[in-house]
Protein backbone atom coordinates (compact mmCIF):
# COMPACT_ATOMS: atom_id res chain seq x y z
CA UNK A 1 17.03 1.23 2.03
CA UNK A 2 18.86 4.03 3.76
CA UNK A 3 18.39 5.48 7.18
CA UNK A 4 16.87 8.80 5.80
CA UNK A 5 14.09 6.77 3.86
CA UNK A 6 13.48 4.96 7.07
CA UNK A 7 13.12 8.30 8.94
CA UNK A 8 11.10 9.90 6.27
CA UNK A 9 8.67 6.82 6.98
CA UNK A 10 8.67 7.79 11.04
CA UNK A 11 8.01 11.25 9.78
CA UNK A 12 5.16 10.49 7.91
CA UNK A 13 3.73 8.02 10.17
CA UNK A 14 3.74 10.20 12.91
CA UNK A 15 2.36 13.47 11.41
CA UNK A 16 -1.19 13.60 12.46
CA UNK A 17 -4.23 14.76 10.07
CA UNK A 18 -4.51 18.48 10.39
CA UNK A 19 -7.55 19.47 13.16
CA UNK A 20 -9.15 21.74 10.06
CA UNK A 21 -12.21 21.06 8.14
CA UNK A 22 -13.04 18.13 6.96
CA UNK A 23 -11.82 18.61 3.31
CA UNK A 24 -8.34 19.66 4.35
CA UNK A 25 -8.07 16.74 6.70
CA UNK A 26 -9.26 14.67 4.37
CA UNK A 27 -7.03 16.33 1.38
CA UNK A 28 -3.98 15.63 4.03
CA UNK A 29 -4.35 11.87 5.16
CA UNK A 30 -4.57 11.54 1.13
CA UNK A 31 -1.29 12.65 0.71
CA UNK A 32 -0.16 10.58 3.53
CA UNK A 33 -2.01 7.54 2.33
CA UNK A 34 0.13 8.21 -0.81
CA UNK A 35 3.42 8.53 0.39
CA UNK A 36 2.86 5.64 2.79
CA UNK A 37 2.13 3.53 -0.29
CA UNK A 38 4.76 4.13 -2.29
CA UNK A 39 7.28 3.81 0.30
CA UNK A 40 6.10 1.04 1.42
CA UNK A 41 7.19 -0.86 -1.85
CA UNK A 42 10.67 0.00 -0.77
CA UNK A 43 10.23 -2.66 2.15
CA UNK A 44 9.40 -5.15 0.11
CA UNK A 45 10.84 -8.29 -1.66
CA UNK A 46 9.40 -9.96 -4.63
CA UNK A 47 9.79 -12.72 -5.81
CA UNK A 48 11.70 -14.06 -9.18
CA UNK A 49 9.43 -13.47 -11.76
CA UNK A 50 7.19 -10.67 -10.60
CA UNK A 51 8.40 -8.74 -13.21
CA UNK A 52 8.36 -9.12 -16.78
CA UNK A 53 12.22 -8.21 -16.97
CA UNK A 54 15.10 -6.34 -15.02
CA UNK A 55 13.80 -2.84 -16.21
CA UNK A 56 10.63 -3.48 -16.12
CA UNK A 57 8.00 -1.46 -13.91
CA UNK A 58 6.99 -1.13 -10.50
CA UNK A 59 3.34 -0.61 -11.30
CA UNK A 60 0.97 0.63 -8.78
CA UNK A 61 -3.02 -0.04 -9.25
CA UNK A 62 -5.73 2.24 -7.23
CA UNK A 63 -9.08 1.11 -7.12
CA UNK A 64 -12.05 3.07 -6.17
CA UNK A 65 -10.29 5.88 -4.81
CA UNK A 66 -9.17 8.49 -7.67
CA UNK A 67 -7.85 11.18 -5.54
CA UNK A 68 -5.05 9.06 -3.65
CA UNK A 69 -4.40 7.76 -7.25
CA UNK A 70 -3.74 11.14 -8.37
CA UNK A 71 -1.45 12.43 -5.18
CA UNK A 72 0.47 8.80 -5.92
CA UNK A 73 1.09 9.79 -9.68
CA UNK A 74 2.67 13.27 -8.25
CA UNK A 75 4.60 11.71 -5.65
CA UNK A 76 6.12 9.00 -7.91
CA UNK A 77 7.20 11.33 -10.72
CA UNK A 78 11.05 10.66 -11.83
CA UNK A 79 11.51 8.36 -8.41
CA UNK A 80 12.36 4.79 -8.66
CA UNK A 81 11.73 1.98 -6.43
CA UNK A 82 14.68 -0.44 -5.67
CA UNK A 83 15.94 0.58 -9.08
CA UNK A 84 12.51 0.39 -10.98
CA UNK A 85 10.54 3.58 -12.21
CA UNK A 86 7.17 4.03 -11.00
CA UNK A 87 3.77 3.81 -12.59
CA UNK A 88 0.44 4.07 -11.08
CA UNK A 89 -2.79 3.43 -12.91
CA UNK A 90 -6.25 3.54 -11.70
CA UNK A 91 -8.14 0.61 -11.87
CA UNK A 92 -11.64 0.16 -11.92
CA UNK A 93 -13.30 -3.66 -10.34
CA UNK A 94 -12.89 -6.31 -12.38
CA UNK A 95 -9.80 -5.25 -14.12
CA UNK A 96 -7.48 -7.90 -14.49
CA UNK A 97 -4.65 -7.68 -11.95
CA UNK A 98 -1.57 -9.36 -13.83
CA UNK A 99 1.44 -7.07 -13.59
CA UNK A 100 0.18 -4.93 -10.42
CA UNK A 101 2.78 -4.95 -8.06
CA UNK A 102 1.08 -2.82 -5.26
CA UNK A 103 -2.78 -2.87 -5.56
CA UNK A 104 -4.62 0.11 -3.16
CA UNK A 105 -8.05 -0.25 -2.96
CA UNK A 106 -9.92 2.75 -1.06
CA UNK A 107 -13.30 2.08 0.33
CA UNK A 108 -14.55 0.69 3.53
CA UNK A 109 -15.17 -2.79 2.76
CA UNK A 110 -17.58 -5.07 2.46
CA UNK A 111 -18.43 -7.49 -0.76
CA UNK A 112 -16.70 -4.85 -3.03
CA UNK A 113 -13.51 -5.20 -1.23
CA UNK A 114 -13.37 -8.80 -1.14
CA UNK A 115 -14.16 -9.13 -4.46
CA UNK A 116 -11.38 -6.71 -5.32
CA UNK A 117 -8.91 -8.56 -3.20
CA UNK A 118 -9.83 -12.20 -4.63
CA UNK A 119 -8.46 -10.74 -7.89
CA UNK A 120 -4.79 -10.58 -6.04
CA UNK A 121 -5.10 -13.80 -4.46
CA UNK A 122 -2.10 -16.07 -4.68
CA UNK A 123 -0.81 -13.26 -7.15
CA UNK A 124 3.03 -11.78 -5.78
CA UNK A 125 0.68 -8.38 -5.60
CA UNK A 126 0.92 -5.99 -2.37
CA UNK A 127 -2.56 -5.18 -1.18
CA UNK A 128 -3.06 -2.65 0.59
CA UNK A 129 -6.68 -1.02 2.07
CA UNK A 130 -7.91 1.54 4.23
CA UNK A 131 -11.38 -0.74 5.84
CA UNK A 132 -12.66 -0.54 9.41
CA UNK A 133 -12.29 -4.67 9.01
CA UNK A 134 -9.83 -5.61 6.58
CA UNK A 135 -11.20 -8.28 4.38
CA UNK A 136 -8.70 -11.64 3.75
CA UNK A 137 -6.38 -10.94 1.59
CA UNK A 138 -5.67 -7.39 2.95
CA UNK A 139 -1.95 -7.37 3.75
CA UNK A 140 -1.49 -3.44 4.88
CA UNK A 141 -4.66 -1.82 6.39
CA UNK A 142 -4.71 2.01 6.93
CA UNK A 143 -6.65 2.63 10.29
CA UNK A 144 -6.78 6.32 11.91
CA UNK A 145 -6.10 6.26 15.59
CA UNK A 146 -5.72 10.16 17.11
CA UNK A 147 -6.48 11.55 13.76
CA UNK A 148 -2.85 9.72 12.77
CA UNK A 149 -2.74 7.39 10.08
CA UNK A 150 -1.32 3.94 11.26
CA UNK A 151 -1.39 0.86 9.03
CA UNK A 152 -1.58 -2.99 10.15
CA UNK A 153 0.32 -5.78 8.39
CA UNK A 154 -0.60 -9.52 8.06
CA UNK A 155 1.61 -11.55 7.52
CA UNK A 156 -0.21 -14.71 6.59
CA UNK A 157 -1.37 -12.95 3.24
CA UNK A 158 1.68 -11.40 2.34
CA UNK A 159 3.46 -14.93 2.45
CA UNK A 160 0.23 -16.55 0.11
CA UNK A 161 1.58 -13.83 -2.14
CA UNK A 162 5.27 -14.58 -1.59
CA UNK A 163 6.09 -11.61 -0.57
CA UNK A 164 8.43 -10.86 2.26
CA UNK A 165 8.30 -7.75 4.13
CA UNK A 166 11.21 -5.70 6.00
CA UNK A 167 11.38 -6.26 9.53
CA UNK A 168 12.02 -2.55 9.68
CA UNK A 169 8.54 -1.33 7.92
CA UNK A 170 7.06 -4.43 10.59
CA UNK A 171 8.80 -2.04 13.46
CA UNK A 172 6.91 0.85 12.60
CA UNK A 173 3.39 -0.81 12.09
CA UNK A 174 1.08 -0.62 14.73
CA UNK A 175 -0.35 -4.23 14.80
CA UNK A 176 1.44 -7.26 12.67
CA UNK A 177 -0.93 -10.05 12.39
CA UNK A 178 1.62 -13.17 11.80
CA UNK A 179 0.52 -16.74 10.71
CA UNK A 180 0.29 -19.90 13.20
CA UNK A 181 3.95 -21.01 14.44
């Protein structure tokens, strides 16, 4: 990845959610949500065999929250991801989770969350959520802190994934939760 991506990143993750109604605010930590999580994929490294074959996919699933899957569709159009087009699809529960790369899943947690998140487990799938708690399994959580949207990373789930994540997208993360030594 290239310095400007990296900056673009800082950019993003520094631009707080607009002081405006609700909708807009809400409307604009979509959009950052969005960008977050497809750059994010940029920072990380699969493993041989995630993908079906050298051109295959980056694929993208969204569950339970249908307006950051739409804002991710428009943000991914003719872009690639470490030489891979993009394709986001929303997903509802229970959909099996084979060939998800990145999995969102919007809502605040609880038993939906978890159950959502089992689906990934031991899968080389990025999870990603936005919950005031993130439930295991979780390895980027959104949180809002000064109307900014910050994520978290843990570590621990991303390796049960085997996945390994830039030390430069662990720079810019507010909290990294890493495994016992």
């Amino acid at each position: 990845m290239n310095r400007w991506s990296l900056a673009t990143l800082l950019a993003l993750f520094l631009v707080p959610a607009p002081a405006q109604p609700q909708t807009d605010a809400r409307s604009a930590e979509v959009r950052i949500k969005a960008a977050f999580v497809y750059k994010f994929s940029d920072f990380i490294e699969w493993p041989a065999g995630a993908f079906a074959a050298a051109d295959s996919p980056l694929t993208i699933g969204v569950v339970d929250a249908d307006p950051l899957a739409d804002e991710l569709a428009q943000v991914v159009v003719r872009r690639t991801v470490q030489g891979r087009p993009v394709v986001v699809r929303k997903l509802k529960r229970g959909t099996p989770l084979a060939g998800i790369h990145v999995l969102f899943v919007g809502g605040q947690g609880g038993g939906r969350l978890t159950e959502v998140l089992a689906g990934a487990k031991g899968q080389p799938t990025l999870t990603v959520t936005e919950a005031d708690e993130p439930a295991a399994g979780s390895m980027i959580n959104f949180v809002l802190v000064d109307q900014k949207v910050r994520f978290d990373v843990a570590l621990p789930a991303a390796e049960a994934g085997n996945l390994k994540i830039s030390s430069r997208l662990l720079a810019v993360a507010r909290k990294v939760v890493a495994g016992p030594s």
